[in-house]
Each structure stands twice: as structure tokens, then as C-alpha cells.
Protein backbone atom coordinates (compact mmCIF):
# COMPACT_ATOMS: atom_id res chain seq x y z
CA UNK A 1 0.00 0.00 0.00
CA UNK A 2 1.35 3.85 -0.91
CA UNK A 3 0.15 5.47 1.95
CA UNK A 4 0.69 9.83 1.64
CA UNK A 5 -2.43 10.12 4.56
CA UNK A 6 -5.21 10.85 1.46
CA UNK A 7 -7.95 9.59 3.67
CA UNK A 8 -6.97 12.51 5.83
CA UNK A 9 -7.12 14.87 2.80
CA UNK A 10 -10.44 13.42 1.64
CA UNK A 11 -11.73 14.02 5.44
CA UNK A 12 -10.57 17.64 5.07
CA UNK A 13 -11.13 18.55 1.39
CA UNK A 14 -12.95 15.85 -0.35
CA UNK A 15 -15.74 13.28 -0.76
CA UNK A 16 -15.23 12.30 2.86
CA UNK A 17 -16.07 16.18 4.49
CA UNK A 18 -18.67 15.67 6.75
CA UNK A 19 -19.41 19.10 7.13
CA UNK A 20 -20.34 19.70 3.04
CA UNK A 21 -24.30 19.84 3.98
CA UNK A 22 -24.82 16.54 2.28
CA UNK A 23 -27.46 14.69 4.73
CA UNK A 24 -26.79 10.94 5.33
CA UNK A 25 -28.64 8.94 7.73
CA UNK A 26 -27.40 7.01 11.08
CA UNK A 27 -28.00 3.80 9.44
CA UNK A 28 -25.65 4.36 6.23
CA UNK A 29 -22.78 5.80 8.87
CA UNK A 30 -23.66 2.44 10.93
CA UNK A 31 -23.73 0.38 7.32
CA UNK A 32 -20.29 1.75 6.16
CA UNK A 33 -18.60 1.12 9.73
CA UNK A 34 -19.33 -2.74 9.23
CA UNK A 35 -17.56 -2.68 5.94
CA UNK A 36 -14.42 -1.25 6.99
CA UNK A 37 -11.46 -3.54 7.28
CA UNK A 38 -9.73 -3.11 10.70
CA UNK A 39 -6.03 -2.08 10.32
CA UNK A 40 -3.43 -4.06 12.80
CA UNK A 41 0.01 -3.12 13.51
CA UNK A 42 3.12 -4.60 12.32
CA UNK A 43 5.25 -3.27 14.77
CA UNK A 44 5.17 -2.26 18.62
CA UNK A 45 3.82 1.16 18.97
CA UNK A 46 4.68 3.80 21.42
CA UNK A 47 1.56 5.59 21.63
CA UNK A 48 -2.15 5.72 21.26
CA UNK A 49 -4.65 8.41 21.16
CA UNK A 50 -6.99 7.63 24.77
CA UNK A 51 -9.57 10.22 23.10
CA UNK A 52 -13.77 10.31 23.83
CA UNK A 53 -15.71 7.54 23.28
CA UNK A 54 -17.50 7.99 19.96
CA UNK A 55 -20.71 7.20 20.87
CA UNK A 56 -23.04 8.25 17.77
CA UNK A 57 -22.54 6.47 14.18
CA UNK A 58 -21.14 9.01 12.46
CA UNK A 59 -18.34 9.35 15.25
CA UNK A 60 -18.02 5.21 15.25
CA UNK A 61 -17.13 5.56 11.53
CA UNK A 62 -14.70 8.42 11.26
CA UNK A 63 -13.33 6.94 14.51
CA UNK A 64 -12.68 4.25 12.35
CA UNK A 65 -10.88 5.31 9.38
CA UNK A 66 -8.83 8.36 11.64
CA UNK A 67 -7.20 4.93 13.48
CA UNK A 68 -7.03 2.88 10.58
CA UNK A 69 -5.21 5.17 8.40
CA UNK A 70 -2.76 6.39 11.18
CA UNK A 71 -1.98 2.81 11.83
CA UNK A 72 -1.59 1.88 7.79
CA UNK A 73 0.84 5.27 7.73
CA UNK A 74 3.27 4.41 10.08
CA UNK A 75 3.00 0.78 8.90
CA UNK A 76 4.64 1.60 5.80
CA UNK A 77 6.33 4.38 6.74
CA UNK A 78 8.45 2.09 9.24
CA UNK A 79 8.76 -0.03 6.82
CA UNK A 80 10.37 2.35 4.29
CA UNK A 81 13.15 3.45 6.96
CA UNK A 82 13.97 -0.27 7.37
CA UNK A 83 14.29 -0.78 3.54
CA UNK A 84 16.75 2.69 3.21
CA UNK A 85 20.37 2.10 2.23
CA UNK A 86 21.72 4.37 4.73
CA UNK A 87 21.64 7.44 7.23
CA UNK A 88 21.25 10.05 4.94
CA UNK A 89 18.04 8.25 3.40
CA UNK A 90 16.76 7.85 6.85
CA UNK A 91 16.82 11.39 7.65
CA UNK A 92 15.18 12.80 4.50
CA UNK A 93 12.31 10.57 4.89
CA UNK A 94 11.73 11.64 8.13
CA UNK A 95 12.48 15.03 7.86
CA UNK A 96 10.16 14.83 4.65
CA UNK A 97 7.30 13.19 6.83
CA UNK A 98 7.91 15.45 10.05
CA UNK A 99 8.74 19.11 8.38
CA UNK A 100 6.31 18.37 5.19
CA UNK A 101 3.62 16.11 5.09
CA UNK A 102 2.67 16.45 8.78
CA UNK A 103 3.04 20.13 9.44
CA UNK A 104 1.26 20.52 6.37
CA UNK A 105 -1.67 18.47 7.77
CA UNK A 106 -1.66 20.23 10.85
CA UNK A 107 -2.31 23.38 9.56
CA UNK A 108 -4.80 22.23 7.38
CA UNK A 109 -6.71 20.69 10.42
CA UNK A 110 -6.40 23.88 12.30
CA UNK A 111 -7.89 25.96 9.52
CA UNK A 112 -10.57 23.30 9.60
CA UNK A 113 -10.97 23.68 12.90
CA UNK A 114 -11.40 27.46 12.98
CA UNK A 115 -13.77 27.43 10.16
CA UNK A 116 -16.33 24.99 11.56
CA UNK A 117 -16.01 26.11 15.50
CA UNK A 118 -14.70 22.67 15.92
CA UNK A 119 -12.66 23.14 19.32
CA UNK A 120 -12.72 21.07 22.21
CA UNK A 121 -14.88 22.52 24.43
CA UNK A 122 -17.74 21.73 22.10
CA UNK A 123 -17.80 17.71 23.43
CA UNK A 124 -17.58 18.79 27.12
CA UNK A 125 -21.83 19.15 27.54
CA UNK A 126 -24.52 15.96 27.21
CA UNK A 127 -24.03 14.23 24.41
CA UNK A 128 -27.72 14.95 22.81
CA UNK A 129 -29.23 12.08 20.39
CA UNK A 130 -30.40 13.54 16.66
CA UNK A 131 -30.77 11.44 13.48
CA UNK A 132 -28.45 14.41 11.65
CA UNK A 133 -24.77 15.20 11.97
CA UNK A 134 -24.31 17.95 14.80
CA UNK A 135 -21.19 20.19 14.96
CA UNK A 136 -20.33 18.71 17.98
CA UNK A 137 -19.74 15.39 15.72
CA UNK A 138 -17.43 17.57 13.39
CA UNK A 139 -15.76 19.19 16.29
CA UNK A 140 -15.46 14.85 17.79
CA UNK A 141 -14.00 14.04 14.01
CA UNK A 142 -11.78 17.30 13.61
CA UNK A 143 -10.58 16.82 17.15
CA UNK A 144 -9.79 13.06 17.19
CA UNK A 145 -7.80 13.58 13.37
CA UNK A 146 -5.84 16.33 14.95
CA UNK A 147 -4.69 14.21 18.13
CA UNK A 148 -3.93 11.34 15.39
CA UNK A 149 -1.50 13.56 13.94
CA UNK A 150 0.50 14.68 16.76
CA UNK A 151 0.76 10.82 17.63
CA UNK A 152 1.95 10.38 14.26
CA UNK A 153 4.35 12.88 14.41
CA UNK A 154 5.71 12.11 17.84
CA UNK A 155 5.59 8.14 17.82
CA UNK A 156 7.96 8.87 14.17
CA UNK A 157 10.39 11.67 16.57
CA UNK A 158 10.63 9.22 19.49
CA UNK A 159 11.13 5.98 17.16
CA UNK A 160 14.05 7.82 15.28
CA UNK A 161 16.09 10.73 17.49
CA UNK A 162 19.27 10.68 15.81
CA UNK A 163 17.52 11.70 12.83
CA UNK A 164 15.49 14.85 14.04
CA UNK A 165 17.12 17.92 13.85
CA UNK A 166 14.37 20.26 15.75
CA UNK A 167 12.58 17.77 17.97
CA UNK A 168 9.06 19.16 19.07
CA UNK A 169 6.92 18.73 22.22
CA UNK A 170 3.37 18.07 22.42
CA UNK A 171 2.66 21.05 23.97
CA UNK A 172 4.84 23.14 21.19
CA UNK A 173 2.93 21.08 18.64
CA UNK A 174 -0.38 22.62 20.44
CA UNK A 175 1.47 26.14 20.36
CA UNK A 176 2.24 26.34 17.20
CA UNK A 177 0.30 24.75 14.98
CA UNK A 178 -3.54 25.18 16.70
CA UNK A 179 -2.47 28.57 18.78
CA UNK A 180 -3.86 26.64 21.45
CA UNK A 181 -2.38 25.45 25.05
CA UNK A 182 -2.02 21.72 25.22
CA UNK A 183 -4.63 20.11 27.36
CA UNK A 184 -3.55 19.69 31.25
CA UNK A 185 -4.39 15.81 30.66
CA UNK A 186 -3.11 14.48 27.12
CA UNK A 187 -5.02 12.20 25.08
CA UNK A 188 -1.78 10.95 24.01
CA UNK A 189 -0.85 7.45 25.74
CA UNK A 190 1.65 4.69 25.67
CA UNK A 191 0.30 2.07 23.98
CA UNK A 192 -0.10 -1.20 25.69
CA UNK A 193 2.12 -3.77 24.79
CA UNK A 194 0.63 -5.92 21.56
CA UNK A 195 0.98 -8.86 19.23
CA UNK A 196 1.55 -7.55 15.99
CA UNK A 197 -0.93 -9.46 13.37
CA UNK A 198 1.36 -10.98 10.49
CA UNK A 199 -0.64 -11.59 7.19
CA UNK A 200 -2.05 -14.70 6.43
CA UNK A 201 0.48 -17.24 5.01
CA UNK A 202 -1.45 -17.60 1.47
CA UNK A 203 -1.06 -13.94 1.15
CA UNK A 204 2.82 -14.13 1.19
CA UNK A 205 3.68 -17.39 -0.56
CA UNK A 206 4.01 -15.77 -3.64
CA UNK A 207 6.83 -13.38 -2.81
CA UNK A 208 8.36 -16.56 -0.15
CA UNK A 209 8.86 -18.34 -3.51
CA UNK A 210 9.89 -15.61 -6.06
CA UNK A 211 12.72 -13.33 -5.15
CA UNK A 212 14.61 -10.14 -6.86
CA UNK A 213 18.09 -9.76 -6.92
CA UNK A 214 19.25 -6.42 -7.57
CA UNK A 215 22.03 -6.23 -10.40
CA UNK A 216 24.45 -3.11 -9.93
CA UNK A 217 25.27 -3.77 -13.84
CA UNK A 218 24.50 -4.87 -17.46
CA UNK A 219 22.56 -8.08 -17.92
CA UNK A 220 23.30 -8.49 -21.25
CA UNK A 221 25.26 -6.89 -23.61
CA UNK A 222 24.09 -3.80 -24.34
CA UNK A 223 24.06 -3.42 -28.26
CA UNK A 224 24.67 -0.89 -30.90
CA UNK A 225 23.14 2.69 -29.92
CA UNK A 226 22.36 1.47 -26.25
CA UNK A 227 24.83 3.07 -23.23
CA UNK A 228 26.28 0.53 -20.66
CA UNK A 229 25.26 0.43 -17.20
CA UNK A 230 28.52 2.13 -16.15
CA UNK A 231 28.38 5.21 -18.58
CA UNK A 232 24.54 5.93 -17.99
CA UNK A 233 24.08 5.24 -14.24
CA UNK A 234 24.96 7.53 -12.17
CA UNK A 235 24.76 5.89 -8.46
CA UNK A 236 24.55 1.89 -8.57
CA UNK A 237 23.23 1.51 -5.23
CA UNK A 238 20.50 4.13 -5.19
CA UNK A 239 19.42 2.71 -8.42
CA UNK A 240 19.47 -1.24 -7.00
CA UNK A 241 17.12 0.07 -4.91
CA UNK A 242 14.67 2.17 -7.08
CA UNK A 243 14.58 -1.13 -9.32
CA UNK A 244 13.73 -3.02 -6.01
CA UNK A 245 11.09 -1.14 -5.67
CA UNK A 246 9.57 -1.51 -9.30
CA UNK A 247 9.70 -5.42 -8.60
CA UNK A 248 7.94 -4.70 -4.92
CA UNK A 249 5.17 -2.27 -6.98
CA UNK A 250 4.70 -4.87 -9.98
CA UNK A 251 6.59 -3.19 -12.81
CA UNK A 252 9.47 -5.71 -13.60
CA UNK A 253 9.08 -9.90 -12.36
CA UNK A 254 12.17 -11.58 -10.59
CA UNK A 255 14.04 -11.34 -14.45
CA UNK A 256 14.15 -7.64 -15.16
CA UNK A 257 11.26 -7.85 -17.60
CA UNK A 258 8.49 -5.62 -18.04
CA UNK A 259 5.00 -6.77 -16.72
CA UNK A 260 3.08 -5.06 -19.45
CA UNK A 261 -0.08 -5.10 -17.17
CA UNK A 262 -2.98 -2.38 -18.17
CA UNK A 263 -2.29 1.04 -18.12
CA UNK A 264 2.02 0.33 -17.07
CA UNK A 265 3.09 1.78 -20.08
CA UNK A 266 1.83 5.15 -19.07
CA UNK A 267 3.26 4.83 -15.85
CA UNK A 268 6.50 3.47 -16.68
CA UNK A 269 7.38 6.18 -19.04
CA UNK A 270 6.21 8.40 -15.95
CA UNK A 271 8.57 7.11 -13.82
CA UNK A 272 11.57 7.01 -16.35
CA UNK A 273 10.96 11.12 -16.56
CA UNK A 274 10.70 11.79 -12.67
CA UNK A 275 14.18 10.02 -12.45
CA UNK A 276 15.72 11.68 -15.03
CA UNK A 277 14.09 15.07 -13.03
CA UNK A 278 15.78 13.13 -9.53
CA UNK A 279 18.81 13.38 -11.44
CA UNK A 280 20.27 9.13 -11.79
CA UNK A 281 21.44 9.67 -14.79
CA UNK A 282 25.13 11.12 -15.68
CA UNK A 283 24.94 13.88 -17.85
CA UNK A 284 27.41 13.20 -19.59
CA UNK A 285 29.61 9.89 -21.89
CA UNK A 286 32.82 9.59 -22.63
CA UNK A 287 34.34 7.39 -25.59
CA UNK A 288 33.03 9.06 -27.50
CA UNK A 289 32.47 12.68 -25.38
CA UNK A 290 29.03 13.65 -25.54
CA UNK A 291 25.63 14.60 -23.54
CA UNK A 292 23.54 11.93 -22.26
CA UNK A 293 20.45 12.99 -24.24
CA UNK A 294 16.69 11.05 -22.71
CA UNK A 295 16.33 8.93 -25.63
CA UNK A 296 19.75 7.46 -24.48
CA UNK A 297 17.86 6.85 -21.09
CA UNK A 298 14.78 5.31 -22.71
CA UNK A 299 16.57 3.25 -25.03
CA UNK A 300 18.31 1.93 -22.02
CA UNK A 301 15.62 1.12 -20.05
CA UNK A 302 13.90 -0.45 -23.04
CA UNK A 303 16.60 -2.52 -23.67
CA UNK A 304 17.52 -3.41 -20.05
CA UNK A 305 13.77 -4.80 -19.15
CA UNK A 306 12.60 -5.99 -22.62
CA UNK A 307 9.88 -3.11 -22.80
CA UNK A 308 9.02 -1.08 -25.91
CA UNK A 309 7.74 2.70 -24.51
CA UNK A 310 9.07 5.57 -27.22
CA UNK A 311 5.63 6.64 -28.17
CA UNK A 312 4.48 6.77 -23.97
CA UNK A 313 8.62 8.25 -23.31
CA UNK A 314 7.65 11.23 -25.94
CA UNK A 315 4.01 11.93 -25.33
CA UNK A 316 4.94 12.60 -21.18
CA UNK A 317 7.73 14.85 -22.11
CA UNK A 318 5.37 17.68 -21.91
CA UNK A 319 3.12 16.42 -19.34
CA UNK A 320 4.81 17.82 -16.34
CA UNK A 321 1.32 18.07 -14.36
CA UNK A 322 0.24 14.74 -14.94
CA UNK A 323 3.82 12.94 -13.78
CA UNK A 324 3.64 15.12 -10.74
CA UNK A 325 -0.18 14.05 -9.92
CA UNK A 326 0.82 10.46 -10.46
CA UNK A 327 3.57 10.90 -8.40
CA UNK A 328 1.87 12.32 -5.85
CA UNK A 329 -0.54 9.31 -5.55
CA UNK A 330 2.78 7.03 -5.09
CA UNK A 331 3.89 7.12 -2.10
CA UNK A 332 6.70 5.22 -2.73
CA UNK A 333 7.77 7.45 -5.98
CA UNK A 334 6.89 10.76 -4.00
CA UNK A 335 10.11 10.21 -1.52
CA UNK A 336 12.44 8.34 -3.64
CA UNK A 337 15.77 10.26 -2.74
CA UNK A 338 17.15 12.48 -5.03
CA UNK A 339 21.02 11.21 -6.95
């Protein structure tokens, strides 16, 4: 799963705003609750959020997906610091997720906050019963998504120290971010001790029985009007581990060639241009001297996993808007490091 919080940004901007006037009844809130698929952690956590008990449908439901997608965030995100080749990777993803995405998020949720009326104060009274959506139910959601990000962002600065240069306290996080004194008792816990729940065994066989090695060179020869590995790539081991990640994401099988599935072609030729952009190509050859032009890249790409993109390389060359929203959706793509 690519995981860049969108059920957050759906909550706050999208189809998922509770707050749009769009009327929907207790029983579809209490319907769409049953169908969602509870996350589990695959790792010990540090925290929790120890917030109200949501006690109406629409609360149960948001409830739901606020703890779901925290939980399927730092699933993956842990999971992409264990996977980095070194230091320096592990401190731009973290800076990235501390100093970007989450500060972002928080000030998003405080402008939400502010426009609705949504503070704290409003779940403090008698919970009254209504068939409709009260703001006291956007002031439960926007409160409970808030606290969900400052566990977020503190479980990530308490997991990894060495790698945060400004480290922030919950009460500076309150300060500022939601102009706001932190509350005398925090909602933020430590998490209980758990069992982490592994995915079921016919899930994984596949990828038990079919494994990628990463090749920090040619695998064949390379041909006339195709660049070696040597000439063209400009970091071996940051590459090894971008084309790691096209096997992980279903681009390229265990032998380097091109899965062809629906709509890959597009996206392939996408990612060949945000590398190029991340700079992990030399810029120039030698033997003969000369600029290393992108059809050099393409052709070497084509030739190195068996594809056939020129038409899909050309026709994104002047779609800079539609790499960056496909990016964006990536999560994996979004952070690779720059060469």
C-alpha cells in the first residue's frame, strides 16, 4: 500500500467532508462502519490516542478510518526506513514526513478547525441524540484527526532521534500549529504492549517463492546505440534500490522484464521522466564525449527490461502536471531520494 495520509485529505477537502451539507442517515454511517477492514500493527507502537468515546454512528465511523489510516501510515512508513540504504536516506524521509507532510496536515486541520467552530470545548456538555450530523460530531471528528497527527508525528520523533534535527513537544505542537495550550491531561498514551498481526500465510507465498536480486550492472550486452550500465548510471546503489522497488510495486518480475499489465506503459514512461528530473542519470559519456540525451535513457531502459515505450517516453515529455499528480498518488515514488 502507498500510503501519503489521502484519507486525511479526503476528510478535510474531499468526498469524505462531513461538514459539506450533504445529509446521510445514522444507518448508512452504521452500514459503512461494518464494511471497513480493521487495520493491525506490524510493529510495537509507542503511543495511542486515549480520546472520547465515539458514541453516535457518524463518530463510530470516522473513529474508524482516523485509526485505521494512522496505523496503515506508520506501517509503511516504518517499513520504508527499514528498507533505506543508509543514514542520509533515513533522515530525509523523516524530515520529509515530520517538516512536510505532517506540518502541512496540521495546519490544514487547524484551519478546519477554525472554520467549523470545531474546538474542544464543544464535546464537554450531554451528548444529545439527533438522526443528523451535529457540529459537535465535526468538532469529535476534527478533534480526534488532529490528536492522530501529533501521535503520528511524535511516535515517528521518538522511534528515530538521531535523525530529528528540531525535535518538538506536544505542547509546542499545540502552540504552534492550533495557537492553542495543550490540554492539562493528554489524550496521548503509551500504547499497551501488543501482538503484531502478520498476514495470512497464502497472502505471502508468492513473494516466499519468487525473489529479486538487484544487479548493480548490465545483464546483457548492451548493443549498438544502447549506453552501458557504467556510462549511464549515475549511483549503482541508489538505483538497485529504485529497481527493487519496481519489482515490490509490480513493474518488472524476478528477471528484469516488463509486466506489461494495463495502463504500465503510461506509468512506466512516468517514472523514467521523474528520475531523469531526480537526477540518476550522468549527464554526460565519454568514448566518444558527448551529452547523455533522454532517448539514451529510454533506449536503455527499453533494452535493459525488454519493454518497448518511445511513443508513452515522448508523449509525457510535456506532461509535467500529470507525472507530478501520479507521483503524488505514489507514495513510494513521492520520496524516492534524489542522486
Amino acid at each position: 500500500m502507498n500510503n501519503e495520509l489521502q484519507i486525511y485529505h479526503k476528510i478535510l477537502f474531499l468526498d469524505l467532508n462531513p461538514w459539506s451539507g450533504k445529509e446521510i442517515p445514522d444507518a448508512k454511517y452504521t452500514e459503512l462502519t461494518r464494511q471497513l477492514n480493521k487495520a493491525f500493527y506490524a510493529f510495537q507502537p509507542l503511543y495511542q490516542v486515549d480520546f472520547h468515546k465515539p458514541l453516535t454512528p457518524i463518530r463510530k465511523y470516522y473513529h474508524g478510518l482516523i485509526e485505521n489510516e494512522a496505523i496503515d501510515y506508520l506501517n509503511e512508513f516504518h517499513n520504508e526506513i527499514s528498507l533505506s540504504l543508509n543514514d542520509l536516506e533515513k533522515k530525509y524521509l523523516i524530515h520529509t514526513a515530520l517538516k512536510r507532510k505532517l506540518s502541512e496536515k496540521f495546519r490544514e486541520t487547524s484551519d478546519a478547525i477554525e472554520s467549523n467552530n470545531s474546538y474542544l470545548d464543544a464535546l464537554s456538555g450531554p451528548l444529545q441524540q439527533s438522526k443528523q450530523a451535529k457540529p459537535s460530531d465535526f468538532s469529535f471528528i476534527l478533534q480526534f484527526l488532529k490528536y492522530s497527527l501529533i501521535r503520528i508525528y511524535l511516535e515517528i520523533q521518538k522511534t528515530y532521534p538521531q535523525f530529528v534535527e528540531e525535535p518538538l513537544s506536544e505542547p509546542e505542537i499545540h502552540a504552534l500549529f492550533f495557537k492553542e495550550p495543550a490540554p492539562e491531561n493528554s489524550f496521548i498514551k503509551q500504547a499497551p504492549q501488543i501482538t503484531p498481526k502478520l498476514p495470512d500465510v497464502h497472502l505471502v507465498t508468492s513473494k516466499i517463492e519468487v525473489t529479486f536480486k538487484a544487479f548493480t550492472n548490465d545483464l546483457k550486452e548492451p548493443g549498438k546505440g544502447i549506453l552501458d550500465y557504467k556510462t549511464i548510471i549515475k549511483n549503482p546503489q541508489r538505483f538497485a534500490s529504485f529497481e527493487e522497488q519496481l519489482f515490490s510495486n509490480g513493474y518488472i518480475d524476478e528477471n528484469y522484464c516488463f509486466c506489461n499489465k494495463h495502463g504500465q506503459k503510461e506509468e512506466l514512461a512516468m517514472i523514467f521522466h521523474l528520475l531523469i528530473t531526480r537526477n540518476y542519470f550522468n549527464k554526460r559519456r565519454f568514448q566518444p564525449n558527448g551529452e547523455i540525451e533522454p532517448i539514451d535513457i529510454r533506449k536503455f531502459f527499453d533494452h535493459r527490461y525488454q519493454a518497448s515505450l518511445d511513443k508513452q517516453f515522448r508523449s509525457y515529455k510535456q506532461k509535467a502536471e500529470k507525472i507530478k499528480d501520479f507521483i503524488a498518488k505514489h507514495r513510494w515514488l513521492d520520496i524516492l531520494p534524489p542522486c
